[in-house]
N, C-alpha and C. Protein backbone atom coordinates (compact mmCIF):
# COMPACT_ATOMS: atom_id res chain seq x y z
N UNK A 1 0.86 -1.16 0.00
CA UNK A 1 0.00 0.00 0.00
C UNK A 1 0.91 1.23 0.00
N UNK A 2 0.94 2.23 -0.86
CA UNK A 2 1.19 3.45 -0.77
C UNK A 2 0.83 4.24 0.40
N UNK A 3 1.81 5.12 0.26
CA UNK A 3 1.96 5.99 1.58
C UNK A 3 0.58 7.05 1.95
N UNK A 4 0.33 7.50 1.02
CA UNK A 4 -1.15 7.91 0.77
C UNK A 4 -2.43 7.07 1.31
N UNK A 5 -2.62 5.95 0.70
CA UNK A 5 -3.17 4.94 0.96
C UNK A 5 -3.19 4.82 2.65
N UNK A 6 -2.11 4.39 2.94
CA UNK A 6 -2.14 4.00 4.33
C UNK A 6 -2.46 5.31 5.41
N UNK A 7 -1.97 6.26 4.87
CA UNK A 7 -2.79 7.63 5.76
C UNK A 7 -3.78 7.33 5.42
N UNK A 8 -4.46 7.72 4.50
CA UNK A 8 -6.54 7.50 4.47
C UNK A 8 -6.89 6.40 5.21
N UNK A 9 -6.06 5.32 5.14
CA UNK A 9 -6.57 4.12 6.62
C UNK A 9 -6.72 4.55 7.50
N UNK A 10 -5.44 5.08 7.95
CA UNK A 10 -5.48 5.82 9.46
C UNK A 10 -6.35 6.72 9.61
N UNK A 11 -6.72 7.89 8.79
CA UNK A 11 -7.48 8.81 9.26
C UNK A 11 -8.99 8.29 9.19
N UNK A 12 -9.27 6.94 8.64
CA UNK A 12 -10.59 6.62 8.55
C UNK A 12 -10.89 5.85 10.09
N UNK A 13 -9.94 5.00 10.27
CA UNK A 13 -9.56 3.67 11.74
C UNK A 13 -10.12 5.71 12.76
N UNK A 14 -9.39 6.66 12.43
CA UNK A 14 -8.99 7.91 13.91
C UNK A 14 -10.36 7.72 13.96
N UNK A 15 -11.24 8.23 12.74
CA UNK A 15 -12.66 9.05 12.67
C UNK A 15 -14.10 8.21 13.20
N UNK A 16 -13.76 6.82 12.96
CA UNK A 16 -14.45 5.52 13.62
C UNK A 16 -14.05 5.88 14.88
N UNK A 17 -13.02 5.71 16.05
CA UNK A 17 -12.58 5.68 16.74
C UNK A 17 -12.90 6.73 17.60
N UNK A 18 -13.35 7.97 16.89
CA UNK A 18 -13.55 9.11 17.45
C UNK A 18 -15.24 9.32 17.44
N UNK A 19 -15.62 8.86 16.51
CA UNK A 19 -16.99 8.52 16.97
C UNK A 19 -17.73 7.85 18.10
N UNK A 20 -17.10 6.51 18.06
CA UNK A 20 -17.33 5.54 19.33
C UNK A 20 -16.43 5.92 20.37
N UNK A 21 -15.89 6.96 20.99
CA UNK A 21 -15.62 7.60 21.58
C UNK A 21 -16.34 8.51 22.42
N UNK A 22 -16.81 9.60 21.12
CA UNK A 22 -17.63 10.22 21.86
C UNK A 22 -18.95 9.80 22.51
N UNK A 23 -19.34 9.05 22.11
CA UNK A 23 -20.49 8.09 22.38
C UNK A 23 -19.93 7.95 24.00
N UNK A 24 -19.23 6.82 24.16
CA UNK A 24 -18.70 6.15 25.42
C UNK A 24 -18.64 7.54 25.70
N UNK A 25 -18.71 8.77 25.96
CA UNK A 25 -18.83 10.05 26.92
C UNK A 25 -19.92 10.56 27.27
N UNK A 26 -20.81 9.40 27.00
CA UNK A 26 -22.18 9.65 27.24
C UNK A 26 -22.64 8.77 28.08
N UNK A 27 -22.06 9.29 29.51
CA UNK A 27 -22.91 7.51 30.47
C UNK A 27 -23.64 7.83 31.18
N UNK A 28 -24.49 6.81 31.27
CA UNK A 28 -25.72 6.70 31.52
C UNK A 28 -25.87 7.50 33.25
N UNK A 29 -27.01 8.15 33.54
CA UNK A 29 -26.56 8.65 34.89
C UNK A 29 -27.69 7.29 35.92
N UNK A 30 -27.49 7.06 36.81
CA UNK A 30 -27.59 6.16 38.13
C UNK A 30 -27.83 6.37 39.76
N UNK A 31 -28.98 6.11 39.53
CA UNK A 31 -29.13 6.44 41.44
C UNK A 31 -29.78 5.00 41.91
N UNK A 32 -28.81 5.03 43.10
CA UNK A 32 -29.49 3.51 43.75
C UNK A 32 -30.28 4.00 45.07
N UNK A 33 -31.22 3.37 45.23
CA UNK A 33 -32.10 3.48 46.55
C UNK A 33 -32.24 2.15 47.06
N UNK A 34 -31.02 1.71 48.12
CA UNK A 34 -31.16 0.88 48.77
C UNK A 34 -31.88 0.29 50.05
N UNK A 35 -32.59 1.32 50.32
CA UNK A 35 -33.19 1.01 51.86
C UNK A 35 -34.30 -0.01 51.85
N UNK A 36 -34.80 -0.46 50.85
CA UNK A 36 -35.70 -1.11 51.62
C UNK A 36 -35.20 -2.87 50.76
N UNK A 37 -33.42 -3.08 50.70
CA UNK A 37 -33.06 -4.14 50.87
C UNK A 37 -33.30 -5.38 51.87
N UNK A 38 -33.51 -6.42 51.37
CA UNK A 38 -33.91 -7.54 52.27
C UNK A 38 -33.29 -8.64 51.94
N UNK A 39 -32.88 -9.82 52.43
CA UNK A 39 -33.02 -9.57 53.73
C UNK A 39 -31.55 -9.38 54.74
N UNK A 40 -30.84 -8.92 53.97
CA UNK A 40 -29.22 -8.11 54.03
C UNK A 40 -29.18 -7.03 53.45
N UNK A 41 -28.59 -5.80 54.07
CA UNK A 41 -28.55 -4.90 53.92
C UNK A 41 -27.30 -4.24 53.12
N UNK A 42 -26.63 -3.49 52.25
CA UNK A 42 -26.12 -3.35 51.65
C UNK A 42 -25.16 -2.16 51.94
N UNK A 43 -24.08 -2.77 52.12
CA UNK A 43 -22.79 -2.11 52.04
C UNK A 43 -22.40 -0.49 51.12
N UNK A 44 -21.95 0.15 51.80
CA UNK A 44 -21.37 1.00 51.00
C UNK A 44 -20.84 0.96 49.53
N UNK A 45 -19.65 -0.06 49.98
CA UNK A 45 -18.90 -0.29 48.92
C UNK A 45 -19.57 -0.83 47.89
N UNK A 46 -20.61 -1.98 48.41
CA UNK A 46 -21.22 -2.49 47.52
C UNK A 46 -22.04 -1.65 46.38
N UNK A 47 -22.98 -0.47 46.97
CA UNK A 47 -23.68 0.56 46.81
C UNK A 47 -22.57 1.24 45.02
N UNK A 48 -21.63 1.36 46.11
CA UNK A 48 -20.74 2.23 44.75
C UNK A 48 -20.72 1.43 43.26
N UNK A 49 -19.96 0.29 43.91
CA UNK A 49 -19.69 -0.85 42.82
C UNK A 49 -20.69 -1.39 42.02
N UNK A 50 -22.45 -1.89 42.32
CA UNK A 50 -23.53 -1.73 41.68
C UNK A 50 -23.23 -0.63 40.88
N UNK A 51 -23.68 0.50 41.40
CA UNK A 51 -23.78 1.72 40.55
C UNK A 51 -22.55 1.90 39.49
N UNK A 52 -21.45 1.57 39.56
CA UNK A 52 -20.33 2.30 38.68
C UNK A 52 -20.37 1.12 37.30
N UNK A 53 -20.89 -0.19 38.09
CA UNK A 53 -21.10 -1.43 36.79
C UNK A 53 -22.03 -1.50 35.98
N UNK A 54 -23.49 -1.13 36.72
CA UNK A 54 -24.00 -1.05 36.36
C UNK A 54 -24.19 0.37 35.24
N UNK A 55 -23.62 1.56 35.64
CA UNK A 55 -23.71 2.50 34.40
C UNK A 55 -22.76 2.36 33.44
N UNK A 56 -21.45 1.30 33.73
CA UNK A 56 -20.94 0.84 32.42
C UNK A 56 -21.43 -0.32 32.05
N UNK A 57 -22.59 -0.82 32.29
CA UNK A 57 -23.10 -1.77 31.38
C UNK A 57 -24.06 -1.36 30.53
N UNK A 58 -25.01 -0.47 30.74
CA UNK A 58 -25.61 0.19 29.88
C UNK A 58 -24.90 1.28 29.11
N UNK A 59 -23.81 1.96 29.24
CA UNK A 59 -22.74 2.67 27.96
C UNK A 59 -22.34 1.46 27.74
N UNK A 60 -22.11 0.04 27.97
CA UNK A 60 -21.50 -0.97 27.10
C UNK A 60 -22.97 -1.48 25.90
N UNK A 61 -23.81 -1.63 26.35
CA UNK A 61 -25.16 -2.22 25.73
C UNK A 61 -25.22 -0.96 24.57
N UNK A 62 -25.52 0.49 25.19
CA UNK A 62 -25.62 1.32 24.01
C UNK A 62 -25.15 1.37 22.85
N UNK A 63 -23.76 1.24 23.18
CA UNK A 63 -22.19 1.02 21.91
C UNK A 63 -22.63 -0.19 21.42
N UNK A 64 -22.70 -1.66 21.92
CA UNK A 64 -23.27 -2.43 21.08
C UNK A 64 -24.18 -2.24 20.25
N UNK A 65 -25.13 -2.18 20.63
CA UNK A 65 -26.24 -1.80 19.89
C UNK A 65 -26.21 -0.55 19.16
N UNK A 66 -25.58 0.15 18.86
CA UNK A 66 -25.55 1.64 18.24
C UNK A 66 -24.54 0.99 17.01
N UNK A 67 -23.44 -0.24 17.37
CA UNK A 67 -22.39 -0.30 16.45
C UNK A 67 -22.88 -1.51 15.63
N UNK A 68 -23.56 -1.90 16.36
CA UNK A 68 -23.79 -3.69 16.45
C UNK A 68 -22.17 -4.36 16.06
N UNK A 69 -21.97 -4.07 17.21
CA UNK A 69 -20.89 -5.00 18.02
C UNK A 69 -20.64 -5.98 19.08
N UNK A 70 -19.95 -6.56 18.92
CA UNK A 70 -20.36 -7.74 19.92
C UNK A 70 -19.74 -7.62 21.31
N UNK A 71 -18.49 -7.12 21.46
CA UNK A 71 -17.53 -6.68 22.13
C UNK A 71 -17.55 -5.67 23.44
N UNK A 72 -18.25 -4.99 23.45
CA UNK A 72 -18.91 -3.97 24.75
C UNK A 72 -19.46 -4.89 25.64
N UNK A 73 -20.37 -6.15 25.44
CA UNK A 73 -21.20 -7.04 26.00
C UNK A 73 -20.70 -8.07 26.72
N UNK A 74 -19.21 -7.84 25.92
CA UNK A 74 -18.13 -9.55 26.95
C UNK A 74 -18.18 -9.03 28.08
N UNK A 75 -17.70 -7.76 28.59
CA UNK A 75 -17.65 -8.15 30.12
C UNK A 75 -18.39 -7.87 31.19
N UNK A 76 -19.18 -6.72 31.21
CA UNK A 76 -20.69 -6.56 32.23
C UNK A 76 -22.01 -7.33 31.74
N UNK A 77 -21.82 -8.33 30.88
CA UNK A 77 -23.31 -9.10 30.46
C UNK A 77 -22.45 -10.63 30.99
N UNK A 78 -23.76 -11.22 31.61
CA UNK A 78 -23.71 -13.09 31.41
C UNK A 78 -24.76 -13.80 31.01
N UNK A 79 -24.71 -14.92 30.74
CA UNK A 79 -25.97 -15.63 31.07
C UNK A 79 -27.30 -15.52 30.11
N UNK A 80 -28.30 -15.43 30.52
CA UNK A 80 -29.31 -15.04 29.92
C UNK A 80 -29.69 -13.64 29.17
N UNK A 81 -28.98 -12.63 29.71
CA UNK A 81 -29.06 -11.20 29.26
C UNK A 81 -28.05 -11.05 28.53
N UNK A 82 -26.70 -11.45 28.35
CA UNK A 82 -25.76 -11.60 27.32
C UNK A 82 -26.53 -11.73 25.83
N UNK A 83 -27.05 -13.52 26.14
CA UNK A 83 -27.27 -14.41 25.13
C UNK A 83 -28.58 -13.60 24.68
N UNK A 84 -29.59 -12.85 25.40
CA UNK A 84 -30.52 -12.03 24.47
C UNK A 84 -29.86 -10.72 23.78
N UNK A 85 -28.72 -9.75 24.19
CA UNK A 85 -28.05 -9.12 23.67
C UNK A 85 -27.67 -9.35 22.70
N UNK A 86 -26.80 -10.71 22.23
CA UNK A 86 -26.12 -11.43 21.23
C UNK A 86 -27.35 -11.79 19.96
N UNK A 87 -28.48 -11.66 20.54
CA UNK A 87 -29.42 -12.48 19.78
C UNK A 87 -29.74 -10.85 18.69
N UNK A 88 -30.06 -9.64 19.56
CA UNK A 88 -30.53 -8.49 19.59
C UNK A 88 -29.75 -7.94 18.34
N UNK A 89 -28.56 -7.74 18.68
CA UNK A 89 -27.43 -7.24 17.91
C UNK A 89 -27.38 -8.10 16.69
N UNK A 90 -27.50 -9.42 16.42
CA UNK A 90 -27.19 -10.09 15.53
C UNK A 90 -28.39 -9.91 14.65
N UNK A 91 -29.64 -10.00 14.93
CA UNK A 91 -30.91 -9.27 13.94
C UNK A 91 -30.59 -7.96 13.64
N UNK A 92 -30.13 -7.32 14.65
CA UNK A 92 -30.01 -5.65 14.04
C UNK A 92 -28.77 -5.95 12.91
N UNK A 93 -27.52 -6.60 12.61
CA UNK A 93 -26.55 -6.86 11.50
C UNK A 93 -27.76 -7.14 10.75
N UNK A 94 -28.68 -8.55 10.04
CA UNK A 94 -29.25 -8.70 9.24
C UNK A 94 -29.81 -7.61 9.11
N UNK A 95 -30.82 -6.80 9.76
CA UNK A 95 -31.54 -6.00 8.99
C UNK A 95 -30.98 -4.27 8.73
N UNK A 96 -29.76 -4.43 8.94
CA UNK A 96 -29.43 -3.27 8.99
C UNK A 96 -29.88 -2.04 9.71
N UNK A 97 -30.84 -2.25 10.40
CA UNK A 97 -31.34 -1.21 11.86
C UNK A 97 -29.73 -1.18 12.93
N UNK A 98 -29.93 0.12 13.50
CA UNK A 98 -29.23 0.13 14.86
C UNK A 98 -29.81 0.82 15.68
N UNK A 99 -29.85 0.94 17.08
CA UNK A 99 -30.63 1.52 18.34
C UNK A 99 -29.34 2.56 18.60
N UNK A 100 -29.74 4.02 19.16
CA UNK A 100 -29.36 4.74 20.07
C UNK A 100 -29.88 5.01 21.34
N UNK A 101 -29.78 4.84 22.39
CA UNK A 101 -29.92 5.20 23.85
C UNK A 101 -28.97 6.80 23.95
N UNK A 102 -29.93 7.92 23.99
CA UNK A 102 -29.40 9.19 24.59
C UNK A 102 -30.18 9.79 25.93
N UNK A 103 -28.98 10.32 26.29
CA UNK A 103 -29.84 11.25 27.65
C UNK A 103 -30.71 9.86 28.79
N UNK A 104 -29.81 8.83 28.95
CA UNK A 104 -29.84 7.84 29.80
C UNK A 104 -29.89 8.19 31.60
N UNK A 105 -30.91 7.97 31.74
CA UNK A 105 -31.23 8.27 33.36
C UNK A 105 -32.21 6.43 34.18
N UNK A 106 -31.08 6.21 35.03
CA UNK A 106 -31.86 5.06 35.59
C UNK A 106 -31.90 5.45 37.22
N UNK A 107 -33.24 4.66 37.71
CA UNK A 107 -33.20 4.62 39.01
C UNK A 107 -33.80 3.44 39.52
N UNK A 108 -32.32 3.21 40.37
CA UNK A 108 -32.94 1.56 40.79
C UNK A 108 -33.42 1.50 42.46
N UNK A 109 -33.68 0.44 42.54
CA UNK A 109 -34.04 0.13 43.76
C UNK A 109 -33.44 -1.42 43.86
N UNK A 110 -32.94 -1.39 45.16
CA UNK A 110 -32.41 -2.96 45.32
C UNK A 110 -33.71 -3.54 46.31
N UNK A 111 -34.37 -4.77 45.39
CA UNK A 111 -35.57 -5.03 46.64
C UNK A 111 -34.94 -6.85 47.02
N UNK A 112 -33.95 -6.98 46.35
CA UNK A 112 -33.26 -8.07 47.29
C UNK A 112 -31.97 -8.33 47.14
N UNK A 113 -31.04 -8.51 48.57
CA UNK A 113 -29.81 -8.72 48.61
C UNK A 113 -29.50 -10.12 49.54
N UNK A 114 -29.12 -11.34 48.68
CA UNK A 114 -28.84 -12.56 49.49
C UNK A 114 -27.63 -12.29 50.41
N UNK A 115 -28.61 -13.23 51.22
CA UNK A 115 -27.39 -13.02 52.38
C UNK A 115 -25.98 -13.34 52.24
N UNK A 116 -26.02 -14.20 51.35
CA UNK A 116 -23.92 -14.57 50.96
C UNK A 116 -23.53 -13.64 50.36
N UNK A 117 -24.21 -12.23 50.17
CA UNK A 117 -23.76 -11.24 49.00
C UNK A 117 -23.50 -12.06 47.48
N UNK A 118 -24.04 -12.75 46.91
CA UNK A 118 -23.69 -13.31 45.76
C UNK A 118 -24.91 -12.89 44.59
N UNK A 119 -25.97 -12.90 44.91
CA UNK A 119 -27.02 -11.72 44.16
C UNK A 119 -27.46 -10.68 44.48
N UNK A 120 -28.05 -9.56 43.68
CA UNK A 120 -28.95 -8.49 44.17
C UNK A 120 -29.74 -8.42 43.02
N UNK A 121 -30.73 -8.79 43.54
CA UNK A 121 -32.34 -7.98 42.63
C UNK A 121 -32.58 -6.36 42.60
N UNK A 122 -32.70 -5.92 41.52
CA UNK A 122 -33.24 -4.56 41.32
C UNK A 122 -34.10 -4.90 40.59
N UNK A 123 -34.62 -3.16 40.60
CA UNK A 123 -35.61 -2.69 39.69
C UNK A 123 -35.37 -1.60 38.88
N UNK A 124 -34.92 -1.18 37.82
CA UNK A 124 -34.95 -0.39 37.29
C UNK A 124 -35.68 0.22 36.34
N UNK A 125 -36.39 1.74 36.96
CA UNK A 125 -37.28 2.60 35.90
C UNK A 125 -36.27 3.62 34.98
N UNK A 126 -35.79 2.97 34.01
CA UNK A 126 -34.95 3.51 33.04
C UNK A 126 -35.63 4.98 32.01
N UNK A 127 -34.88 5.99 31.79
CA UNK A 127 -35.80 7.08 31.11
C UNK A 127 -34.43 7.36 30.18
N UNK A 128 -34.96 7.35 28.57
CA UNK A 128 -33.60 7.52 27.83
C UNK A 128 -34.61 7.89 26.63
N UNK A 129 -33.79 8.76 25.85
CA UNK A 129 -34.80 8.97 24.62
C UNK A 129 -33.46 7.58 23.44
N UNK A 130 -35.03 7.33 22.68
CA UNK A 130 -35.02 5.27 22.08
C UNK A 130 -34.65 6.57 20.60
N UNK A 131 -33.44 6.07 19.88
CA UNK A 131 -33.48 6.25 17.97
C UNK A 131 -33.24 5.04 17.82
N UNK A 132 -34.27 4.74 16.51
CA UNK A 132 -33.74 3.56 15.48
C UNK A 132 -33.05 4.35 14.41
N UNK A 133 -32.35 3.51 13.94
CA UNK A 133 -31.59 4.38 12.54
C UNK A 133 -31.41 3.77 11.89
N UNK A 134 -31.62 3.45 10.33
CA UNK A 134 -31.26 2.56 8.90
C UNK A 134 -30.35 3.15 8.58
N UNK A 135 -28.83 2.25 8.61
CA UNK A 135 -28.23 2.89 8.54
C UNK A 135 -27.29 3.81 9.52
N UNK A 136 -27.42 5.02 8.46
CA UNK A 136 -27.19 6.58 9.64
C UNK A 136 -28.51 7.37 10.21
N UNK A 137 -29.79 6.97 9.54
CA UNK A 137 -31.03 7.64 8.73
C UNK A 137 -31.69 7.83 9.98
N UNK A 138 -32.00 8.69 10.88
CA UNK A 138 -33.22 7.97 12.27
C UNK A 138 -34.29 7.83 11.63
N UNK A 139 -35.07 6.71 11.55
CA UNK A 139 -36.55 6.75 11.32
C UNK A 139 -37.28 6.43 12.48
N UNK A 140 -37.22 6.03 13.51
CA UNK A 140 -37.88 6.32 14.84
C UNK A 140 -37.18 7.14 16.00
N UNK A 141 -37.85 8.60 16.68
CA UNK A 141 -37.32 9.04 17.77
C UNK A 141 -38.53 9.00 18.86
N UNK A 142 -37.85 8.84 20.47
CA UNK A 142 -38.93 8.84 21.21
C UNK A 142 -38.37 9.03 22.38
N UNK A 143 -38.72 9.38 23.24
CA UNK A 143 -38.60 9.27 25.04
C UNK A 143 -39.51 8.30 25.26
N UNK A 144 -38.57 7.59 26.43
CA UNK A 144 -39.38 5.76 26.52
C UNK A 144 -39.11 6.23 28.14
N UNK A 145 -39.97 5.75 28.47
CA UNK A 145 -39.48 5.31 30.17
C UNK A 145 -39.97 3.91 30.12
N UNK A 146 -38.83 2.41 30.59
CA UNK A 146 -39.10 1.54 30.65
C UNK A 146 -38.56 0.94 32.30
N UNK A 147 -39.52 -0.45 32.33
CA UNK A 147 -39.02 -1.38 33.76
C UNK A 147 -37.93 -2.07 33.29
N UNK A 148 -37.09 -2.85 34.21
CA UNK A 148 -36.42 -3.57 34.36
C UNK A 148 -36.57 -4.62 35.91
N UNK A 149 -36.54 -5.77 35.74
CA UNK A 149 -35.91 -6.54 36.47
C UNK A 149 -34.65 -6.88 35.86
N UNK A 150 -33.48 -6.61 37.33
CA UNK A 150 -32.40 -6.77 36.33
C UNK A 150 -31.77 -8.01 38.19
N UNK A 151 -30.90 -8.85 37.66
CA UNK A 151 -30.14 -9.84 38.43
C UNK A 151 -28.57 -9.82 38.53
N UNK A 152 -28.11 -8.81 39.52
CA UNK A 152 -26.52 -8.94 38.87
C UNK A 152 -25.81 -9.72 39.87
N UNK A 153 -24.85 -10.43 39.44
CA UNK A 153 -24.14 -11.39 40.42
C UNK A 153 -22.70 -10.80 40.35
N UNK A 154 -21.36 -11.13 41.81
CA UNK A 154 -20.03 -10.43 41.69
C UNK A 154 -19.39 -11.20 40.70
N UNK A 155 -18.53 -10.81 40.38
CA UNK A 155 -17.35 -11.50 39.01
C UNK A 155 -15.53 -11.44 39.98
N UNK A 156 -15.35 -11.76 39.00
CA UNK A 156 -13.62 -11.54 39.88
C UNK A 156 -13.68 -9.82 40.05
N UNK A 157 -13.84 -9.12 39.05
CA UNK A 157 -13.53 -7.84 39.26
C UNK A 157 -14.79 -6.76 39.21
N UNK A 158 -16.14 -7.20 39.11
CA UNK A 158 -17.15 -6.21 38.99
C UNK A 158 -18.46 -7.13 39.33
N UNK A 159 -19.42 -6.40 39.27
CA UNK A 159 -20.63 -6.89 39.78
C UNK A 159 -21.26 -7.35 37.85
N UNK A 160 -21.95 -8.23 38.01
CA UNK A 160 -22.10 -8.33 35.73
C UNK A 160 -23.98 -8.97 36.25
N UNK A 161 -24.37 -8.03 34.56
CA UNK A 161 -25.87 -8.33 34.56
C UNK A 161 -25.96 -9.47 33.80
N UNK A 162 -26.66 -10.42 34.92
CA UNK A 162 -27.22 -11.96 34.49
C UNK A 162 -28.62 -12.23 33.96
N UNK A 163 -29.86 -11.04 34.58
CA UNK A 163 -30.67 -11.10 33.93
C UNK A 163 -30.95 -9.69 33.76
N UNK A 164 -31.71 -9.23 32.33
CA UNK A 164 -31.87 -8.30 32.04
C UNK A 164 -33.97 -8.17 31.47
N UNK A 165 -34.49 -7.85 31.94
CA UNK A 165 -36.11 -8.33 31.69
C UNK A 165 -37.00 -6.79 31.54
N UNK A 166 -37.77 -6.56 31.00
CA UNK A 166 -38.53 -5.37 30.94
C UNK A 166 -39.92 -6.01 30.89
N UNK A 167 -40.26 -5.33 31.60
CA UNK A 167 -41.54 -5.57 32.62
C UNK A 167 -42.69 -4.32 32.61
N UNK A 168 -43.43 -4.76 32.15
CA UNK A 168 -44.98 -3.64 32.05
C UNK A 168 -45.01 -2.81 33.50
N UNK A 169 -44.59 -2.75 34.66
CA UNK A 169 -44.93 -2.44 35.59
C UNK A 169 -44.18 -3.13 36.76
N UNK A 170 -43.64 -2.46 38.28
CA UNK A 170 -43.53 -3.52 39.12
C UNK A 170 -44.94 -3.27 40.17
C-alpha cells in the first residue's frame, strides 16, 4: 500500500474511533435506593460498585447496539441477558437497523440482597430517549421510560448483569 493509501486508513480507523468515543462520553446517569433491601442490607462499597457497573453496562449495551458490536457485551453481560443481547445485535446486523440510547437516566431500587452477598435484585425505571436508525437515517425518535428486572451477580472484578427483563410495571 502506498503511503497515501495507508494515511486515508489511518485517518478513517482515527474518525471511527472518534466517533465511538464520543459516544462512550455519554454515560448513563444512576441512582441507587437501597433502603428497603432484604433480607441483608447493603454495604457502601457495595452501593458504589452496583452503581459504577451497572452505568458501564448500559454505555456498554448502548455502543453495542448503536455499532452492532459484539464486544462492549463480553464483560458486564452473562448468562441469559448476554445471550438475548447477542441475539438483539445479531438481527439488528441482518436488517441493517441500529438503536441509540441518549440522555440515559436510571433509578434503581435494590428489593433483594442474598445473604452470601452473591445476588442483588433490582428494579430499574430507566428514562432515555429510544433512535432507530437505517443505517445513519433515524426513522424512529422517542422518550421511553421503561421497567427492568435486572439480576446482577459479583465477578472476579465487577458486579455483571445476568438477567436483564422489561416488565410492564412492578
Amino acid at each position: 500500500m502506498n503511503r497515501i493509501a495507508t494515511i486515508l486508513v489511518m485517518i478513517g480507523w482515527f474518525l471511527v474511533s472518534q466517533s465511538y468515543s464520543k459516544s462512550a462520553d455519554d454515560l448513563a446517569q444512576v441512582q441507587l435506593d437501597s433502603k428497603k433491601a432484604g433480607p441483608r442490607a447493603v454495604e457502601n462499597l457495595t452501593e458504589r460498585a452496583i452503581v459504577r457497573d451497572y452505568r458501564s453496562a448500559w454505555t456498554s449495551l448502548s455502543h453495542a447496539l448503536e455499532f452492532n458490536v459484539f464486544d462492549p457485551i463480553e464483560g458486564p453481560f452473562a448468562g441469559n441477558a448476554k445471550q438475548m443481547l447477542k441475539g438483539t445485535i445479531a438481527r439488528q446486523q441482518e436488517s441493517g437497523l441500529r438503536q441509540r440510547f441518549l440522555d440515559q437516566n436510571h433509578k434503581l431500587e435494590v428489593v433483594f440482597y442474598a445473604p452470601e452477598g452473591d445476588v442483588v435484585e433490582l428494579h430499574d425505571t430507566a428514562e432515555y430517549q429510544q433512535q432507530i436508525l437505517d443505517g445513519g437515517k433515524p426513522i424512529h425518535d422517542e422518550r421511553v421510560v421503561l421497567h427492568y428486572i435486572v439480576l446482577m451477580t459479583p465477578s472476579a472484578d465487577r458486579w455483571v448483569i445476568r438477567q436483564l427483563q422489561a416488565v410492564p410495571q412492578f
